[in-house]
N, C-alpha and C. Protein backbone atom coordinates (compact mmCIF):
# COMPACT_ATOMS: atom_id res chain seq x y z
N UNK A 1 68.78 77.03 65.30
CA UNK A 1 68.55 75.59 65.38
C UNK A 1 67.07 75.28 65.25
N UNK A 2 66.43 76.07 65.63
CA UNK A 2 65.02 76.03 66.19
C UNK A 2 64.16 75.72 64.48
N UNK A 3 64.59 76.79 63.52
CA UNK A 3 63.95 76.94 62.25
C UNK A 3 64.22 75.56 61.86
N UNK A 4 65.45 75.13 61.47
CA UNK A 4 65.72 73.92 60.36
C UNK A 4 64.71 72.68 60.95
N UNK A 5 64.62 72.72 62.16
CA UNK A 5 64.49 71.55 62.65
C UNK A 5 63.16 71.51 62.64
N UNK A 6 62.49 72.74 62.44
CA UNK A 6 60.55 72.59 62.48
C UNK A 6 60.47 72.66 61.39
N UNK A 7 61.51 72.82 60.13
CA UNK A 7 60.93 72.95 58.91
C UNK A 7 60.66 71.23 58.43
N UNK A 8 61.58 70.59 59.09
CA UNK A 8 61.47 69.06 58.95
C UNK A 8 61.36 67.95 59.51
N UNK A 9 60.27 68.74 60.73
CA UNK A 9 59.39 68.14 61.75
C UNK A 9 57.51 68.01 62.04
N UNK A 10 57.16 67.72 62.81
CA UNK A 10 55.93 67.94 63.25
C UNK A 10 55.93 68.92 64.03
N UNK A 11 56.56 68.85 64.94
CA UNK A 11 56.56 69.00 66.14
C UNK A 11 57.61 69.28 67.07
N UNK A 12 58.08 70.17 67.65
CA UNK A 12 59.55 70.24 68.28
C UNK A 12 59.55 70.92 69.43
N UNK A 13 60.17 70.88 70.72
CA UNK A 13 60.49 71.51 71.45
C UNK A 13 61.76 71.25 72.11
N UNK A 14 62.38 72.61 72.01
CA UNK A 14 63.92 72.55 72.43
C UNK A 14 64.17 73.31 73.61
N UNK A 15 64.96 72.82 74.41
CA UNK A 15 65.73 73.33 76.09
C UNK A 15 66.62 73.54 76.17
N UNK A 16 67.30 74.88 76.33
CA UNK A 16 68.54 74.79 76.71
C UNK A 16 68.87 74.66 78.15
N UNK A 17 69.94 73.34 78.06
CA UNK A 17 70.13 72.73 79.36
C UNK A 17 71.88 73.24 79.84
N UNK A 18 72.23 74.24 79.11
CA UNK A 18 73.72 74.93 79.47
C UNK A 18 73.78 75.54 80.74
N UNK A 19 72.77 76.08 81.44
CA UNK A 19 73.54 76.82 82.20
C UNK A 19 73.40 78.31 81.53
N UNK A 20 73.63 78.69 80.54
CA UNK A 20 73.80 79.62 80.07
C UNK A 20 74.63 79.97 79.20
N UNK A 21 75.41 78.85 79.18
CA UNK A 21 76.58 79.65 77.57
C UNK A 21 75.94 79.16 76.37
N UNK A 22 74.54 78.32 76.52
CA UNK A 22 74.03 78.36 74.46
C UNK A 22 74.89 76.79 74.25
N UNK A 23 75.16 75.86 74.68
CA UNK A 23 76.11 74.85 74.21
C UNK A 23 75.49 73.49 74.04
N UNK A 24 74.55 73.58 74.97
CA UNK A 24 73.63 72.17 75.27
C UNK A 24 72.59 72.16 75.38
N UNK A 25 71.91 71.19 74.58
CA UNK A 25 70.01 71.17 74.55
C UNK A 25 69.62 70.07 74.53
N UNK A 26 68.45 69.76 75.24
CA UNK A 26 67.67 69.01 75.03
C UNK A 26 66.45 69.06 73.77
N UNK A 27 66.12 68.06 73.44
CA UNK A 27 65.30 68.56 72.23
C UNK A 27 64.11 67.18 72.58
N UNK A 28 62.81 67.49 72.01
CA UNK A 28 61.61 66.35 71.97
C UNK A 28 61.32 66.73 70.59
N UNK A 29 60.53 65.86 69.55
CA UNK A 29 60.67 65.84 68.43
C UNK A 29 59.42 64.98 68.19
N UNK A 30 58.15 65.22 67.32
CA UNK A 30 57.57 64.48 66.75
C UNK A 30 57.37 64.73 65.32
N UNK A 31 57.50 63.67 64.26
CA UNK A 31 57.32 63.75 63.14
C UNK A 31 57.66 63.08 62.49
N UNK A 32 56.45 62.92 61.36
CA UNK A 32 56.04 62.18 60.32
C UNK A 32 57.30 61.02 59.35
N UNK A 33 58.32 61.52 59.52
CA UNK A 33 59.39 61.20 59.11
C UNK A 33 60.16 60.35 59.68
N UNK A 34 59.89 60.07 60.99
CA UNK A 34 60.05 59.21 61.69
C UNK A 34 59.78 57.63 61.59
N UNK A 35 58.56 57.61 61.12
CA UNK A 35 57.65 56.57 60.67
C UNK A 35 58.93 55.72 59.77
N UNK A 36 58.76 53.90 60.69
CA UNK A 36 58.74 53.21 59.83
C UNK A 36 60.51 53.00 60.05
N UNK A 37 61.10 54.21 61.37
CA UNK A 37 62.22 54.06 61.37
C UNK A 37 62.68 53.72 62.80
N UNK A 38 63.50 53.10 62.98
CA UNK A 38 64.49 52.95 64.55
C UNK A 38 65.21 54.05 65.01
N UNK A 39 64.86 54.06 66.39
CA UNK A 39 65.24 54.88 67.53
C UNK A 39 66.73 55.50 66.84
N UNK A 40 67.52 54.69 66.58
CA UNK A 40 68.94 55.20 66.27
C UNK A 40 68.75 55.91 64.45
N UNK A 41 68.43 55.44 64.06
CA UNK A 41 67.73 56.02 62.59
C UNK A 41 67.20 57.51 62.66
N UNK A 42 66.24 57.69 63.75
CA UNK A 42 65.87 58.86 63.99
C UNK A 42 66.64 60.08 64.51
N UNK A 43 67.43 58.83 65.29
CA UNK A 43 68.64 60.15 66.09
C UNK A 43 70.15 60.76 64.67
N UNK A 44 69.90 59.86 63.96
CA UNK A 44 70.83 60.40 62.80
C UNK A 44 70.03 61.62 62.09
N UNK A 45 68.98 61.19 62.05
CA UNK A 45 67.82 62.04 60.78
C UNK A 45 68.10 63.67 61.83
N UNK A 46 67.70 63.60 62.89
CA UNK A 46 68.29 64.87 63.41
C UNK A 46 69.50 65.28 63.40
N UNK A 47 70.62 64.57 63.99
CA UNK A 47 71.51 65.53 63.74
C UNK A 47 72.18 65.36 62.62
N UNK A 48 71.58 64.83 61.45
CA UNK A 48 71.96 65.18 60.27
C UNK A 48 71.25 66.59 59.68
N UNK A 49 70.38 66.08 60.01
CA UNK A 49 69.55 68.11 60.19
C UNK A 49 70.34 69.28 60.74
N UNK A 50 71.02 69.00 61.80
CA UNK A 50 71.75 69.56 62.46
C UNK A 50 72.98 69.56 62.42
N UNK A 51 73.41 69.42 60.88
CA UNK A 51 75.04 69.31 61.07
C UNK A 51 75.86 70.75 61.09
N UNK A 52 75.24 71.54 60.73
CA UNK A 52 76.18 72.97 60.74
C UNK A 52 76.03 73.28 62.09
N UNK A 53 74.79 73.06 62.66
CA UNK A 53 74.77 73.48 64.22
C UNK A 53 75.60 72.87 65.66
N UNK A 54 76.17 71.36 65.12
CA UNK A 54 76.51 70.57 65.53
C UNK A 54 77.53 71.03 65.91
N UNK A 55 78.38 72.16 64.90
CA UNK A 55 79.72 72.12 65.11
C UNK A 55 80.12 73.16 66.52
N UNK A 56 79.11 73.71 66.89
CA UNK A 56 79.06 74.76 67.97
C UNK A 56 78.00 74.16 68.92
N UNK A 57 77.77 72.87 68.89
CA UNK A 57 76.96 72.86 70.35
C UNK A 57 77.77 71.38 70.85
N UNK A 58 77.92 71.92 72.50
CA UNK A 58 78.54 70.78 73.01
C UNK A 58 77.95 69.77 73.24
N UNK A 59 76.96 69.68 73.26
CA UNK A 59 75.87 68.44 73.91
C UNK A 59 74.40 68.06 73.62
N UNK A 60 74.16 67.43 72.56
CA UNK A 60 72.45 67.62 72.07
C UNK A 60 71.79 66.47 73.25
N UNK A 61 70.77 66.55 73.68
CA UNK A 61 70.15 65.00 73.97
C UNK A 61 68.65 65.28 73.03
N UNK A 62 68.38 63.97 72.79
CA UNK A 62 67.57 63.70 72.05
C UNK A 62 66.19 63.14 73.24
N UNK A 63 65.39 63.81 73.47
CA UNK A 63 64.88 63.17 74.38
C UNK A 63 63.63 62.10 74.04
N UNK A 64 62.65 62.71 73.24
CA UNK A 64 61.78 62.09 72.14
C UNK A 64 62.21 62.06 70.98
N UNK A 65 62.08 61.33 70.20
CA UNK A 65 61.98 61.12 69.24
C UNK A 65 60.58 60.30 68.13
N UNK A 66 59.51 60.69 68.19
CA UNK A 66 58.34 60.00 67.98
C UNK A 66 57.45 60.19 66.58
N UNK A 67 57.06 59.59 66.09
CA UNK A 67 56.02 59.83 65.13
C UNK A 67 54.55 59.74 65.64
N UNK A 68 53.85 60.78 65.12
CA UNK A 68 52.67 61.40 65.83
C UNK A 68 51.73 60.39 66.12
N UNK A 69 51.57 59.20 65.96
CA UNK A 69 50.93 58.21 66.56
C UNK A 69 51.17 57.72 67.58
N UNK A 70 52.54 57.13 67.91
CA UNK A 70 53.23 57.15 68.92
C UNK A 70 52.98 58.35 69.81
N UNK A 71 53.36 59.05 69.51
CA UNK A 71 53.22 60.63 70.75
C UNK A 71 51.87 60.68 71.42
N UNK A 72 50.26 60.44 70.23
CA UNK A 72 48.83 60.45 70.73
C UNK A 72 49.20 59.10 71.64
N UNK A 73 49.23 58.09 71.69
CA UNK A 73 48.96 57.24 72.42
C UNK A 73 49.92 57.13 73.79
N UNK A 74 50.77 57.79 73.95
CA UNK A 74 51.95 58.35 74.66
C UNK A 74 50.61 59.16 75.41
N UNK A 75 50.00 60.23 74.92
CA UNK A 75 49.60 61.18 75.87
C UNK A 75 48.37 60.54 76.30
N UNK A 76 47.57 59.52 75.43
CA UNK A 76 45.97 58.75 76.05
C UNK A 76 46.34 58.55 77.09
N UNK A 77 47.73 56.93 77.16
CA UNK A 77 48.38 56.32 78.47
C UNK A 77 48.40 57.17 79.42
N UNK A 78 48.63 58.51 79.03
CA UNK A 78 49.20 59.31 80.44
C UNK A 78 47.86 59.72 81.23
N UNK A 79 46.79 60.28 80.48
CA UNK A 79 45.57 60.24 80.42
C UNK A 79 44.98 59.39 81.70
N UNK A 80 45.16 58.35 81.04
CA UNK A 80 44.49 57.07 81.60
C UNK A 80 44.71 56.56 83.16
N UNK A 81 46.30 56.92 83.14
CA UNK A 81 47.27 56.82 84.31
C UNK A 81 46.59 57.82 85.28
N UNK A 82 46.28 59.18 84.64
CA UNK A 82 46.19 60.36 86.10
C UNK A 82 44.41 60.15 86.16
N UNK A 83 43.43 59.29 85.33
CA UNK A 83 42.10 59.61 85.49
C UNK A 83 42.22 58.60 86.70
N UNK A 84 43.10 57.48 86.73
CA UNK A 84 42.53 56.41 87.78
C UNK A 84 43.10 56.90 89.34
C-alpha cells in the first residue's frame, strides 16, 4: 500500500490501527494533487489509488488529506500555539 500511494503523493504516513491482523489504517497524506480540490475529491483520489488494496482492507481512515501549503501553515499555527 505504502509504494502506490508515495508514488502519487508528497508526502504520506500510514498506521496500522488493526490490532494486528493488517485490515485497518489510518493514513495522513500531503500532496500536490490535492490542490484546487475538496475534502471529498481528495478522499476519492486516494482510494482510487487504492483500489486493488481496498479489496483486502477492512477500514481505511483518511486522516489528512492536504496540499503542502495547507500542511506548512498547519505546522506555523501549531508553532505559534506552543511558542505562546
Amino acid at each position: 500500500m505504502t509504494k502506490i500511494l508515495l508514488r502519487r503523493s508528497g508526502s504520506m504516513e500510514v498506521t496500522d490501527i488493526s490490532g494486528g491482523c493488517g485490515a485497518s489504517f489510518s493514513v495522513e497524506i500531503v500532496s500536490e494533487q490535492f490542490e484546487g480540490k475538496r475534502l471529498l475529491e481528495r478522499h476519492r483520489l486516494v482510494n482510487a489509488a487504492l483500489q486493488e488494496e481496498m479489496k483486502q482492507i477492512h477500514a481505511l481512515s483518511i486522516k489528512i488529506a492536504m496540499t503542502p501549503e495547507q500542511w506548512k501553515q498547519q505546522q506555523e499555527s501549531a508553532e505559534t500555539k506552543s511558542e505562546a
